[in-house]
C-alpha atoms as a PDB file:
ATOM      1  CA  UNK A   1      24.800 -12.779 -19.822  1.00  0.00           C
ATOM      2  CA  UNK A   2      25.136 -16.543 -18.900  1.00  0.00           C
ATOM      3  CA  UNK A   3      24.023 -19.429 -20.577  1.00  0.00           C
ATOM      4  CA  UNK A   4      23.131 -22.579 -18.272  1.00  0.00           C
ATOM      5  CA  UNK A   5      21.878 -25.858 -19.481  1.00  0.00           C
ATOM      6  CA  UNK A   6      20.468 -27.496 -15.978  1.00  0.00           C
ATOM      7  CA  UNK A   7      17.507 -29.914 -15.052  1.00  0.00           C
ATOM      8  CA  UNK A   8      14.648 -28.450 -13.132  1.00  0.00           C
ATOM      9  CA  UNK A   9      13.845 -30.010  -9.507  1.00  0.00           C
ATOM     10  CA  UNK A  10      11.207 -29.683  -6.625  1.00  0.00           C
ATOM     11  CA  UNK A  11      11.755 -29.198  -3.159  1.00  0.00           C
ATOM     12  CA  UNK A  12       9.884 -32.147  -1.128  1.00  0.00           C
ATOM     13  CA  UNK A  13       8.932 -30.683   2.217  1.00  0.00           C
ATOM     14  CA  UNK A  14      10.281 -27.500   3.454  1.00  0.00           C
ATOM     15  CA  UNK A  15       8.717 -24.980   5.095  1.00  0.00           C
ATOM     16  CA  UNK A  16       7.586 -22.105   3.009  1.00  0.00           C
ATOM     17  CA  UNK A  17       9.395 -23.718  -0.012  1.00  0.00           C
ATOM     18  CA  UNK A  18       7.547 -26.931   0.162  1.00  0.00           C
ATOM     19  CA  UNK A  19       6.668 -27.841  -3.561  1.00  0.00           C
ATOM     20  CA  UNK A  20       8.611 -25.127  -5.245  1.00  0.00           C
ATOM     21  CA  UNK A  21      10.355 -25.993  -8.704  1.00  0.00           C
ATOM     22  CA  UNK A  22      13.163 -24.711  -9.417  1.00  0.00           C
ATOM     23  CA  UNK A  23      17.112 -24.467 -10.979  1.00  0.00           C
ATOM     24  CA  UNK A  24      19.971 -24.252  -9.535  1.00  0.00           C
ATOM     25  CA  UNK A  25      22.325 -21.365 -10.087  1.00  0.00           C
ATOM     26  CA  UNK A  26      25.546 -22.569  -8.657  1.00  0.00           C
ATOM     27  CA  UNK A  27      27.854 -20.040  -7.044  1.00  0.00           C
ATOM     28  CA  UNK A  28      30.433 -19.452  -9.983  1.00  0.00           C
ATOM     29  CA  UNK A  29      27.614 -18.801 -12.276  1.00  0.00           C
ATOM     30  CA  UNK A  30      26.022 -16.575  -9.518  1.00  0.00           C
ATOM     31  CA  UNK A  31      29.112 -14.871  -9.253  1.00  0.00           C
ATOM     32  CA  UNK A  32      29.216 -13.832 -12.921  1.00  0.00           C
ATOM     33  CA  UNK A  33      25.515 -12.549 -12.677  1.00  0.00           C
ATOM     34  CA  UNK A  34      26.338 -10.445  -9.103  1.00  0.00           C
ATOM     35  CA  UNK A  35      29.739 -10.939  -7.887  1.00  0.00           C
ATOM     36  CA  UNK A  36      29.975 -10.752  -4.076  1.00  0.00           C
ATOM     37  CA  UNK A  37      26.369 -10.802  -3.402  1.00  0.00           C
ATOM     38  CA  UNK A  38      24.696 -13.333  -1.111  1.00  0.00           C
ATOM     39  CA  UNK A  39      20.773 -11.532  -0.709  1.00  0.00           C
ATOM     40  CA  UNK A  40      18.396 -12.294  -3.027  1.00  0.00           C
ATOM     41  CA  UNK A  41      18.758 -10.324  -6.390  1.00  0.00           C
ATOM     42  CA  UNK A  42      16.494 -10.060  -9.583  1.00  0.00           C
ATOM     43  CA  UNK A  43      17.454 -11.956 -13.259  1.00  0.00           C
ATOM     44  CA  UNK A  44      15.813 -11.785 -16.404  1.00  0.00           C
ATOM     45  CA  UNK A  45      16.358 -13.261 -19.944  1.00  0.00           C
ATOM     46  CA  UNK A  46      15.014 -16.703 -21.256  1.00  0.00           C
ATOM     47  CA  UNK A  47      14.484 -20.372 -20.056  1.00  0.00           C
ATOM     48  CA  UNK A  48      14.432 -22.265 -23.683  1.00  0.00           C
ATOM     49  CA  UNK A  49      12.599 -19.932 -25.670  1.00  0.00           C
ATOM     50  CA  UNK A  50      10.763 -18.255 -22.861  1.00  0.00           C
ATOM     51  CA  UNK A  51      11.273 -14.761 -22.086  1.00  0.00           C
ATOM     52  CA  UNK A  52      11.545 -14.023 -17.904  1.00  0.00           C
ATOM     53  CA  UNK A  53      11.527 -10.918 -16.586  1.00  0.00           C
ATOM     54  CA  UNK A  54      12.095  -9.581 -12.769  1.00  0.00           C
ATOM     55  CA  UNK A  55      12.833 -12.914 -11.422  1.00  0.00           C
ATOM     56  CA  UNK A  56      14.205 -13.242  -8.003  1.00  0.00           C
ATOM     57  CA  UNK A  57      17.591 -15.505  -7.592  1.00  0.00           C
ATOM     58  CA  UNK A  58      17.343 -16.862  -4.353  1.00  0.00           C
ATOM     59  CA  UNK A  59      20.024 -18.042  -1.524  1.00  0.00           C
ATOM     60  CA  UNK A  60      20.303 -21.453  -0.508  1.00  0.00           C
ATOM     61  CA  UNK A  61      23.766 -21.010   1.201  1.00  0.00           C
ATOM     62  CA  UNK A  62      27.711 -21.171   0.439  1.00  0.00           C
ATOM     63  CA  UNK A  63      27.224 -18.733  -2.011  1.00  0.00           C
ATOM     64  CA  UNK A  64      24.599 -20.749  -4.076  1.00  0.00           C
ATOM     65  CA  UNK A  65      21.023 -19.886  -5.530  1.00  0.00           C
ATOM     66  CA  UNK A  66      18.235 -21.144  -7.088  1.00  0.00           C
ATOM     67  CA  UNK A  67      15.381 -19.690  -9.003  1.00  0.00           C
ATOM     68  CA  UNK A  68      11.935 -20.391  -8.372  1.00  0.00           C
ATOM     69  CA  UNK A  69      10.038 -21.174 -11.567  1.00  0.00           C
ATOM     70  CA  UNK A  70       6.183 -20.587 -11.233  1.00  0.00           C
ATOM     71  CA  UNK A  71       3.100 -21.775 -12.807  1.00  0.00           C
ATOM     72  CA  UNK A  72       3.458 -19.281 -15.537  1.00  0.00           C
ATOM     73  CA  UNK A  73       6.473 -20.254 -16.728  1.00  0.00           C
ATOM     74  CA  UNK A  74       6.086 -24.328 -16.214  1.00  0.00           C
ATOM     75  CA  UNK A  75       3.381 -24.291 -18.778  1.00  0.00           C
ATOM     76  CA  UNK A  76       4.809 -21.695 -21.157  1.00  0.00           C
ATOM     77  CA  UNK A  77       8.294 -23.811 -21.495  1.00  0.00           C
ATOM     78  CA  UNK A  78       5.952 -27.124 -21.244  1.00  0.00           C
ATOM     79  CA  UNK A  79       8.400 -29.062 -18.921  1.00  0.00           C
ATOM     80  CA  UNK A  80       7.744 -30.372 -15.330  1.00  0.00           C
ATOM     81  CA  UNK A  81      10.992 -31.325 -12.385  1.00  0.00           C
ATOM     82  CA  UNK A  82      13.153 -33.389 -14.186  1.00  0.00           C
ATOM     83  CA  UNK A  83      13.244 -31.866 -17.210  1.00  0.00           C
ATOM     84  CA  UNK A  84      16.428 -29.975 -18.729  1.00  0.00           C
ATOM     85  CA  UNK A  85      16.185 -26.390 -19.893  1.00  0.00           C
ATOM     86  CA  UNK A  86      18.696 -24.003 -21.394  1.00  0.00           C
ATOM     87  CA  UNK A  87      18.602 -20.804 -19.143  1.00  0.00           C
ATOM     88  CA  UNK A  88      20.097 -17.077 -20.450  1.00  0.00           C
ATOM     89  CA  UNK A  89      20.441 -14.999 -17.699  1.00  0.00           C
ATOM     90  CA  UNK A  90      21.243 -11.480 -16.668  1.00  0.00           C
ATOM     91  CA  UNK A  91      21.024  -9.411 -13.546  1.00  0.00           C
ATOM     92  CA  UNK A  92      17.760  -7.298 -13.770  1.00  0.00           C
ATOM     93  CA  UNK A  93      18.233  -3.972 -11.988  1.00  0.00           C
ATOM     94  CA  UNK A  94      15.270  -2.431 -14.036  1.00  0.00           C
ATOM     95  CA  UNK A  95      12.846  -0.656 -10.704  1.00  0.00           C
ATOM     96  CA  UNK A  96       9.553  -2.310 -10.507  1.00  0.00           C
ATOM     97  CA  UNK A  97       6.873   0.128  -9.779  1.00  0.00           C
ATOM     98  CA  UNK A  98       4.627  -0.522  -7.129  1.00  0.00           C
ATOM     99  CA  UNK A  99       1.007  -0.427  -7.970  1.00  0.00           C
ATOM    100  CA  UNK A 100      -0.043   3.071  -7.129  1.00  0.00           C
ATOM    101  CA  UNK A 101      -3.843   2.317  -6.012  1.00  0.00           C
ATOM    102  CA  UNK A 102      -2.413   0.298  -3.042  1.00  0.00           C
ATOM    103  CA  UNK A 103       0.545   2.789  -2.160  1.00  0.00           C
ATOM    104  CA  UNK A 104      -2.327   5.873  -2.065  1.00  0.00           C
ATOM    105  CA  UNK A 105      -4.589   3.591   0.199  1.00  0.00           C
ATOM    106  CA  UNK A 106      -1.369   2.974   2.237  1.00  0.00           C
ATOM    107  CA  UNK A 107      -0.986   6.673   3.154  1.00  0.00           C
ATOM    108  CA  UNK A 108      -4.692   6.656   4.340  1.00  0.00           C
ATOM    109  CA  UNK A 109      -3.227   4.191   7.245  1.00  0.00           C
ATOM    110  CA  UNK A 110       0.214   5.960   8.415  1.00  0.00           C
ATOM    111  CA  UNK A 111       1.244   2.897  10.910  1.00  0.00           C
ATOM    112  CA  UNK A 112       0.572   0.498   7.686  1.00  0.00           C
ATOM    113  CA  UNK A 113       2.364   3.071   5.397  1.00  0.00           C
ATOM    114  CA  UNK A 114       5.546   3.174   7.588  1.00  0.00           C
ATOM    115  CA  UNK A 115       5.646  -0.409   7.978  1.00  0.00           C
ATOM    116  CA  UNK A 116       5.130  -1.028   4.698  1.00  0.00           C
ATOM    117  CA  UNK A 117       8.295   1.600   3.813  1.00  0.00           C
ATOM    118  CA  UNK A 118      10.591  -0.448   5.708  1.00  0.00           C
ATOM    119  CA  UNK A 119      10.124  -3.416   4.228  1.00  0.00           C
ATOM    120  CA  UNK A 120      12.769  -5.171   1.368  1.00  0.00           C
ATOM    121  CA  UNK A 121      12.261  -4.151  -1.917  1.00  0.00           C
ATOM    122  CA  UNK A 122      11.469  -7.674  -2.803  1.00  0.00           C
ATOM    123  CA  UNK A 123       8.906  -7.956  -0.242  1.00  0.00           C
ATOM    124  CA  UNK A 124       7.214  -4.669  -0.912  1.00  0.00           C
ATOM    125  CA  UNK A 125       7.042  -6.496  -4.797  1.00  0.00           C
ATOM    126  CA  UNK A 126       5.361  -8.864  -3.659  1.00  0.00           C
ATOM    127  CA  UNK A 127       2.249  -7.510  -2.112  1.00  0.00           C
ATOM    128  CA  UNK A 128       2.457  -5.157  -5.368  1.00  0.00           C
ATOM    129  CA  UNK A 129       2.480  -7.809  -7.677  1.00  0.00           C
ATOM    130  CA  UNK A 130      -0.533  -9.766  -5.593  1.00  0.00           C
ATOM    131  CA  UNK A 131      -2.366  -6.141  -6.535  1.00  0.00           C
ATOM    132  CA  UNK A 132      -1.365  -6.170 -10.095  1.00  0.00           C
ATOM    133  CA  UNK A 133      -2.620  -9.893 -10.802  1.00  0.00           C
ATOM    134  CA  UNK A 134      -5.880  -9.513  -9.407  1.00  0.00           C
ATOM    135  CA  UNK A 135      -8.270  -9.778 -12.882  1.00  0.00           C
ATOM    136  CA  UNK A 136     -10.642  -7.218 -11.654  1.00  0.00           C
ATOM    137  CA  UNK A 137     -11.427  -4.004  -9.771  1.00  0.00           C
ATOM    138  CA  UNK A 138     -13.493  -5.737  -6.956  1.00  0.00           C
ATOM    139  CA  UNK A 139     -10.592  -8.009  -6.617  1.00  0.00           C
ATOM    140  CA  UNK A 140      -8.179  -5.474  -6.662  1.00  0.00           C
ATOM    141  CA  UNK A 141      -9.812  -3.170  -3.952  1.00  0.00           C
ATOM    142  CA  UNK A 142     -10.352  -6.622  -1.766  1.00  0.00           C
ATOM    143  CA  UNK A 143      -6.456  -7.334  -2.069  1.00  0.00           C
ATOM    144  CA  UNK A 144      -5.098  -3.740  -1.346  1.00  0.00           C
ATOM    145  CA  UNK A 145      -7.750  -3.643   1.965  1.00  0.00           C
ATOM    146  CA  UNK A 146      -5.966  -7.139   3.311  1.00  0.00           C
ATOM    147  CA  UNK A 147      -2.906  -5.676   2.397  1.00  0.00           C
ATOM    148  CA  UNK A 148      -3.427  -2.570   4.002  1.00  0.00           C
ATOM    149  CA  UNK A 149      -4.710  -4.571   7.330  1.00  0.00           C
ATOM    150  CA  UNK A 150      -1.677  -6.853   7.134  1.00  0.00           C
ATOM    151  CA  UNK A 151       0.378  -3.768   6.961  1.00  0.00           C
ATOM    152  CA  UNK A 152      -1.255  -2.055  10.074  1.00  0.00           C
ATOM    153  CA  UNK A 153      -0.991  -5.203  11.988  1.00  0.00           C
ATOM    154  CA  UNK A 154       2.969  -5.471  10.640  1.00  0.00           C
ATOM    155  CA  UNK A 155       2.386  -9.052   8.916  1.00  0.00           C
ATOM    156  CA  UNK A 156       4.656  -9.609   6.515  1.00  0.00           C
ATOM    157  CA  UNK A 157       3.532 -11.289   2.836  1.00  0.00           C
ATOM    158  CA  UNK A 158       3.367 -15.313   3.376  1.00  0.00           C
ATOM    159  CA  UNK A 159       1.890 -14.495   7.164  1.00  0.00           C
ATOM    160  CA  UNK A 160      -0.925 -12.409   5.036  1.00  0.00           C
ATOM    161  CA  UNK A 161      -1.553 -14.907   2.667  1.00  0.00           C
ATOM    162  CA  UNK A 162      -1.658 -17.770   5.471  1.00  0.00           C
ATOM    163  CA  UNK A 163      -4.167 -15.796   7.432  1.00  0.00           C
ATOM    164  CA  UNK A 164      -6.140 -14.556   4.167  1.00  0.00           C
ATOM    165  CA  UNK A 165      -6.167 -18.162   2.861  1.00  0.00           C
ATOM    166  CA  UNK A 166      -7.482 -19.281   6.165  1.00  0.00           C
ATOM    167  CA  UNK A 167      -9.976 -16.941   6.296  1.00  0.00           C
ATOM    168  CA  UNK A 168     -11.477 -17.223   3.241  1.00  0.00           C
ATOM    169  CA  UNK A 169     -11.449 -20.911   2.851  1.00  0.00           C
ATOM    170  CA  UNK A 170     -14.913 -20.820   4.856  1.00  0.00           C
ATOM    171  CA  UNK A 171     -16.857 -18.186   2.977  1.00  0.00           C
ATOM    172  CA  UNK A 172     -15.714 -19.886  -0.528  1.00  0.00           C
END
């Protein structure tokens, strides 16, 4: 495990990115955590007194990372960009499972299912995890049938959420 003391930041305008807050892991520290590896890996452990759990370290280049710190998290540790946290980390090679309505509805569609299958790990976690936070069963059957559309139509995750998000924003 690692133990960082850093000051959280926001990216300005960039892309997909735009208005993330995050750390930065530099590369010796990244090193320690995954030695050799420049892809996107998952951490756990604790920012202050806040546990994290299947949290993805991302590249930025040169062997550095950064990790993404959402909503969640901002309010649990009560500190906003500029702020400086203490950060335990660990690499976090516990398998997430995929929620297992979305992957049966996902066979229904074999084009979507394949697709689907040959995505990253970390991508196929995050249409998962979109399933898993929805707060109800109508919202959860609504999610998996964009998902499974996306799938069919071989959209990956931020494409599906730009063309969901578009889409709904005029029957709101």
């Amino acid at each position: 495990m690692i133990v960082l003391t850093t000051i959280i930041k926001k990216i300005g305008k960039n892309g997909e990115k735009t208005r993330w807050t995050y750390i930065d892991i530099p590369k010796k520290i990244a090193e320690k955590l995954k030695p050799g590896c420049k892809k996107s890996f998952r951490v756990k452990g604790k920012m202050d007194e806040y546990s994290l759990k299947a949290l993805a370290l991302t590249p930025v280049g040169d062997g550095n990372f950064i990790l993404a710190i959402n909503a969640t998290v901002r309010k649990a540790i009560k500190k906003i960009d500029g702020a400086s946290v203490v950060v335990h980390l660990e690499e976090d090679i516990e398998k997430i499972a995929i929620a297992p309505q979305m992957l049966e509805c996902l066979k229904d569609e074999p084009l979507a299912c394949k697709y689907f299958e040959e995505l990253p790990t970390a991508h196929q976690n995050w249409f998962s995890n979109w399933v898993k936070t929805a707060k109800t069963d109508i919202t959860v059957a609504k999610r998996i049938a964009v998902i499974v559309k996306a799938c069919s139509q071989k959209m990956g995750f931020l494409d599906m959420m730009k063309a969901y998000r578009d889409e709904n924003k005029f029957t709101q």
